[in-house]
C-alpha atoms as a PDB file:
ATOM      1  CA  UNK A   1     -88.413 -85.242  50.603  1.00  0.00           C
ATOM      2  CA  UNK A   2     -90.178 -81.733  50.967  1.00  0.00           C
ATOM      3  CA  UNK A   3     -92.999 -81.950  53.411  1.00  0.00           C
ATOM      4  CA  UNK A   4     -96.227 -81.814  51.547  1.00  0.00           C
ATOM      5  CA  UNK A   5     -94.684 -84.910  49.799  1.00  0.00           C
ATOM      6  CA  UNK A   6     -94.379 -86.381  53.059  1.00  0.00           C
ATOM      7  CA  UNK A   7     -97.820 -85.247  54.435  1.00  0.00           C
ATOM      8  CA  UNK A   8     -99.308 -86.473  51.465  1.00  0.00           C
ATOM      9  CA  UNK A   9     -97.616 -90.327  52.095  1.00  0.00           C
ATOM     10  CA  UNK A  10     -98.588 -90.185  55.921  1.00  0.00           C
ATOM     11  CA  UNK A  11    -102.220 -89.033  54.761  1.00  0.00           C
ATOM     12  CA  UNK A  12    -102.571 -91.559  52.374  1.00  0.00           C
ATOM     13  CA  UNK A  13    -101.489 -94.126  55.500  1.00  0.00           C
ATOM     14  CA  UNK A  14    -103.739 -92.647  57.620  1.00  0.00           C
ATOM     15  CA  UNK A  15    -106.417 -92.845  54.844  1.00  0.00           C
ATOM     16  CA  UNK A  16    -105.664 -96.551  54.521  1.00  0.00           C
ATOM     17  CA  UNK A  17    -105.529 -97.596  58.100  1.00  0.00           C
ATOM     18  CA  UNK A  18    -109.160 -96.295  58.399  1.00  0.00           C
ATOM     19  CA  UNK A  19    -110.014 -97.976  55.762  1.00  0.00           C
ATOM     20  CA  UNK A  20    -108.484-101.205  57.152  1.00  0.00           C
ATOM     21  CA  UNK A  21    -109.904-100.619  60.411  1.00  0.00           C
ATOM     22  CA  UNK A  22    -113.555-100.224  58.886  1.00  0.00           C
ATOM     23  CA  UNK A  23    -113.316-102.931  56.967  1.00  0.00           C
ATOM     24  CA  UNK A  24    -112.098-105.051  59.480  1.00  0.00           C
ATOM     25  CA  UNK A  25    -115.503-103.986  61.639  1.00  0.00           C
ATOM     26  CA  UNK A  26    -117.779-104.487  58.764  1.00  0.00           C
ATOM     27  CA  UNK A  27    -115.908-108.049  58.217  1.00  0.00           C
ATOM     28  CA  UNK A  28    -116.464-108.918  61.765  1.00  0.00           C
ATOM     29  CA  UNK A  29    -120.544-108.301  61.222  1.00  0.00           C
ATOM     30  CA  UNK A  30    -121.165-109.957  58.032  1.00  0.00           C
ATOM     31  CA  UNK A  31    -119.545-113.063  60.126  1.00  0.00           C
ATOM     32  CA  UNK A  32    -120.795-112.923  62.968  1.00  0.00           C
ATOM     33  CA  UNK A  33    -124.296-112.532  60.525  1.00  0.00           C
ATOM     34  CA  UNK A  34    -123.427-115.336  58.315  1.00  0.00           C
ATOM     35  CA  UNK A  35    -123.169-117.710  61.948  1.00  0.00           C
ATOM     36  CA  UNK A  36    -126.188-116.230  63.071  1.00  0.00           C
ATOM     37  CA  UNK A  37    -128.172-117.339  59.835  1.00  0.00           C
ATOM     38  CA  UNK A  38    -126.107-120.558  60.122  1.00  0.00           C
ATOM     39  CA  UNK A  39    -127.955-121.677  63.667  1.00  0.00           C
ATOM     40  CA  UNK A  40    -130.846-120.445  62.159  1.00  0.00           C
ATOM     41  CA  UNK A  41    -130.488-123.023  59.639  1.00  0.00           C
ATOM     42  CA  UNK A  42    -129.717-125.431  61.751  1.00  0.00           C
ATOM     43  CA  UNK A  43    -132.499-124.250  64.186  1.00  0.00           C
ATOM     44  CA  UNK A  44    -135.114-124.569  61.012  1.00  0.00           C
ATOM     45  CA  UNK A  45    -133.990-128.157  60.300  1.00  0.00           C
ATOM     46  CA  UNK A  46    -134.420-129.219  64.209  1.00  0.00           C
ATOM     47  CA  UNK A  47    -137.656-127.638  64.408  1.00  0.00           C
ATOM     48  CA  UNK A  48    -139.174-129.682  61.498  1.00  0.00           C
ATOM     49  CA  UNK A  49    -137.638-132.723  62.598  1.00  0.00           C
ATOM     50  CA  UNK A  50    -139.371-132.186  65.646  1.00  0.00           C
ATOM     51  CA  UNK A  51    -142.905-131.409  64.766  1.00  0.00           C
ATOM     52  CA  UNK A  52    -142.672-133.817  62.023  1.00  0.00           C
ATOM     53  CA  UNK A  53    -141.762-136.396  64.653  1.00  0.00           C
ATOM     54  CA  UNK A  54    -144.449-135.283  67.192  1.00  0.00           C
ATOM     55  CA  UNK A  55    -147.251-135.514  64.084  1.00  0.00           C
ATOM     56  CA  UNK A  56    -145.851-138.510  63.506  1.00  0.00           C
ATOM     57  CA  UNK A  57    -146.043-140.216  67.355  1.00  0.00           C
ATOM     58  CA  UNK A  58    -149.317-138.806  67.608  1.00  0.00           C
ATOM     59  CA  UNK A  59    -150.927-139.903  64.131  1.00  0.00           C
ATOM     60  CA  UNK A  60    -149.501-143.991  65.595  1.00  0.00           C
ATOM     61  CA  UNK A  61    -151.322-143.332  68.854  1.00  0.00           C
ATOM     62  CA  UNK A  62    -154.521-142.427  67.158  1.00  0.00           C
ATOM     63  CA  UNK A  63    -154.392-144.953  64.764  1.00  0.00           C
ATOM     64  CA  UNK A  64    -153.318-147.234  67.385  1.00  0.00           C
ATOM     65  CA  UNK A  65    -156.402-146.372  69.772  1.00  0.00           C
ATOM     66  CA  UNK A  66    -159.034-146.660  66.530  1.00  0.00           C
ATOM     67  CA  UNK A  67    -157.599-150.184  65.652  1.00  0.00           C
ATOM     68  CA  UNK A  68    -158.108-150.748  69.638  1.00  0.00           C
ATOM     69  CA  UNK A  69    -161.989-149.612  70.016  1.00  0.00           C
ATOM     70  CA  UNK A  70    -162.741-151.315  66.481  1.00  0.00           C
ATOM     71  CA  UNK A  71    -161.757-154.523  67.833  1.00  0.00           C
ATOM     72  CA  UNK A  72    -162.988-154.427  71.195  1.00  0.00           C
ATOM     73  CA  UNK A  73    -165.867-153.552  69.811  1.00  0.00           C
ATOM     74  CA  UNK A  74    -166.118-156.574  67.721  1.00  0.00           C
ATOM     75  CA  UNK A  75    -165.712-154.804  64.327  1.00  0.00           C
ATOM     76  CA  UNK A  76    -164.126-156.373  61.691  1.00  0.00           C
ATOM     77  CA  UNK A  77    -161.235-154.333  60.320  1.00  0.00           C
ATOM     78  CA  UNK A  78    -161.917-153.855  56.664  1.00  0.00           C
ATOM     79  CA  UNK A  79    -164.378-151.414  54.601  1.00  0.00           C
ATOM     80  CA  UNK A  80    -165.619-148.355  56.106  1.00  0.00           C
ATOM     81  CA  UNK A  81    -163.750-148.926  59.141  1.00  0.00           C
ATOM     82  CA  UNK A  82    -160.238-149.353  57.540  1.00  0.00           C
ATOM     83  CA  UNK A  83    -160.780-146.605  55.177  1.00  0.00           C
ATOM     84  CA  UNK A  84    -161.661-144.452  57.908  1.00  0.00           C
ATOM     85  CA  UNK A  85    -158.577-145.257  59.637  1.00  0.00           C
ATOM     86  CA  UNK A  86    -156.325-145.395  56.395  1.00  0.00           C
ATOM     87  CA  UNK A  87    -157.968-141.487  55.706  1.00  0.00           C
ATOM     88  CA  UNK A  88    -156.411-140.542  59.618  1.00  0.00           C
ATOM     89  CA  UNK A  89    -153.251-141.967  58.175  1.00  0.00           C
ATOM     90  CA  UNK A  90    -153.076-139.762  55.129  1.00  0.00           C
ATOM     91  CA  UNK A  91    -154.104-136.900  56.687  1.00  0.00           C
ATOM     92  CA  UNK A  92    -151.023-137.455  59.142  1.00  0.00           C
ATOM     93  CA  UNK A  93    -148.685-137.904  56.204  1.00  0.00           C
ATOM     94  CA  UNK A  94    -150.253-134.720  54.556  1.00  0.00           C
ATOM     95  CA  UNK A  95    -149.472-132.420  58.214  1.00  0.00           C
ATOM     96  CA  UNK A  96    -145.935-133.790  58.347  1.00  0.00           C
ATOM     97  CA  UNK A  97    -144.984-133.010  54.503  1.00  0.00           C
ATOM     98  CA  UNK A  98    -146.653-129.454  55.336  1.00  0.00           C
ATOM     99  CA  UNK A  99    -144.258-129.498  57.916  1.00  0.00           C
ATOM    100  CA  UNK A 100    -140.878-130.692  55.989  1.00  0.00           C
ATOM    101  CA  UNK A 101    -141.569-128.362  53.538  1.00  0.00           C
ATOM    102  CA  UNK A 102    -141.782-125.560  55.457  1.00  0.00           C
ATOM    103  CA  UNK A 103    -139.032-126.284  57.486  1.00  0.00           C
ATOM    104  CA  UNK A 104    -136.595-126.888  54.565  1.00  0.00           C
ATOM    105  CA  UNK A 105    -138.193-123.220  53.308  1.00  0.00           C
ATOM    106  CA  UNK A 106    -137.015-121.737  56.348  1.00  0.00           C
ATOM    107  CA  UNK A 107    -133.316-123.695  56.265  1.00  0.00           C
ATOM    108  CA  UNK A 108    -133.002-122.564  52.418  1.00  0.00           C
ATOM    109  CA  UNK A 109    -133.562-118.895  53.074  1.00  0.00           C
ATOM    110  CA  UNK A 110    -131.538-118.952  56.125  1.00  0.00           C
ATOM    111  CA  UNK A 111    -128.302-120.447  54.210  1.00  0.00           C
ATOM    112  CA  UNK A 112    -129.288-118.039  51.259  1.00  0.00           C
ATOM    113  CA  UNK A 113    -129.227-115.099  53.712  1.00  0.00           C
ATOM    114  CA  UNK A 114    -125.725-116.620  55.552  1.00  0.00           C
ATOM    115  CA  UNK A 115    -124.741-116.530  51.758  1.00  0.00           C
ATOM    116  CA  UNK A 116    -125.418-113.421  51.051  1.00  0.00           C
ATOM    117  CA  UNK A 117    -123.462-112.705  54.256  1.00  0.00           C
ATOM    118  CA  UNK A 118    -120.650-114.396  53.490  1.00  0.00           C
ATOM    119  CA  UNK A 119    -120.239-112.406  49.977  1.00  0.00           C
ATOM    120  CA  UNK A 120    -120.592-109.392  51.472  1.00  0.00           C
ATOM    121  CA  UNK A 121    -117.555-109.518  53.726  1.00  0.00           C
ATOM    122  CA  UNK A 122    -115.696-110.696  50.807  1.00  0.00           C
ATOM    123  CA  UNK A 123    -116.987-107.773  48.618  1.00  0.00           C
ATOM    124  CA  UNK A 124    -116.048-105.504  51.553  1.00  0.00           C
ATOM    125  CA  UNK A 125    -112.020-107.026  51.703  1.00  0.00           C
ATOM    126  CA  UNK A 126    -112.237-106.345  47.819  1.00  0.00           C
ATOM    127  CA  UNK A 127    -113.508-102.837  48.108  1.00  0.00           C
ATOM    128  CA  UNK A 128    -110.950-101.927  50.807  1.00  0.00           C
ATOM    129  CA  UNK A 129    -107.979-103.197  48.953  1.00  0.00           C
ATOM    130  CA  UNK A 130    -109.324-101.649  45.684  1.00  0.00           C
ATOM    131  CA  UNK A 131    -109.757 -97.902  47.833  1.00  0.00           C
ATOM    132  CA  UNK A 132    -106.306 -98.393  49.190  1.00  0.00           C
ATOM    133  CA  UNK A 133    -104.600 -98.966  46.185  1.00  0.00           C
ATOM    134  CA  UNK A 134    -106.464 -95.978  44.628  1.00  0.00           C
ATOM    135  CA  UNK A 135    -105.742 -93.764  47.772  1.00  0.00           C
ATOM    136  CA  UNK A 136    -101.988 -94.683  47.258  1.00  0.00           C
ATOM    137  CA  UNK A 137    -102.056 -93.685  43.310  1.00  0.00           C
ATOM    138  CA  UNK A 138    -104.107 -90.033  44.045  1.00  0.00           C
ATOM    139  CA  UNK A 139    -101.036 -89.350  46.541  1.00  0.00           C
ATOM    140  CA  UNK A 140     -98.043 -90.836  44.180  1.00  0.00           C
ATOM    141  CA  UNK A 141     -99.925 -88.935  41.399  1.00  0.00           C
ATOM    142  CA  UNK A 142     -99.884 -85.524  43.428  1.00  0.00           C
ATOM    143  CA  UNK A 143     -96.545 -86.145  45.262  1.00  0.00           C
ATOM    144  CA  UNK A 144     -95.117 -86.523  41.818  1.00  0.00           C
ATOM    145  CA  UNK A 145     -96.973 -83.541  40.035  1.00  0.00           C
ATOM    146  CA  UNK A 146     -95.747 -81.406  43.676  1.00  0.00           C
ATOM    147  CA  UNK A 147     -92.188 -82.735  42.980  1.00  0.00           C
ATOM    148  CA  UNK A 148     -91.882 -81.556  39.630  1.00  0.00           C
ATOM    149  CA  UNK A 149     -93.211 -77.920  40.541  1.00  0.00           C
END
């Protein structure tokens, strides 16, 4: 083999490693982004929970302590009274379906964006492997052409 045929292969290697090697990096980032949106996901779904729970505790206390003064008041538990309380009860169920919503909103567009994450370290493995095998052809292709001069 003459030795621009042969600096042509170990260019081509060298060209590939590198490529390997870079790919390999940007690989490592899109995981370590698609776990990072994963426990924000996760993080989004806890929160909710949470809050929705706390709304929840709270709204039962309130409700508890209205039902408490009505009656020790002597006040019957039925018109005005229980609508008022019912109304406290809605408006509970309202803040924690605000809340579930917007927590599943923030779990969607962190799995989208851990999705998104995920395909792009698969589109980088399929880029690298597509600019290898075109590095190899460019240097077959031109040690060939160099051989037949």
């Amino acid at each position: 083999m003459d030795p621009f045929t042969i600096a042509l292969i170990g260019s081509t290697a060298l060209t590939a490693y590198g490529q390997i090697v870079e790919t390999g990096a940007q690989q490592d980032a899109l995981a370590a982004e698609a776990e990072f949106y994963a426990q924000q996901a996760a993080y989004a779904k806890f929160v909710a929970d949470r809050d929705a729970n706390l709304v929840a505790k709270k709204g039962a206390k309130v409700r508890a302590q209205q039902k408490l003064v009505t009656a020790s008041n002597g006040i019957d538990l039925s018109g005005s009274t229980l609508s008022f309380i019912d109304e406290t009860y809605a408006q509970e169920l309202e803040e924690i379906n605000a809340i579930q919503v917007q927590g599943d909103f923030n779990y969607m567009m962190a799995k989208s964006k851990q999705q998104s994450a995920i395909s792009g370290s698969e589109s980088a493995q399929t880029a690298m492997l597509f600019n290898i095998a075109t590095a190899g052809m460019e240097s077959g292709t031109k040690a060939y052409t160099a051989g037949k001069k």
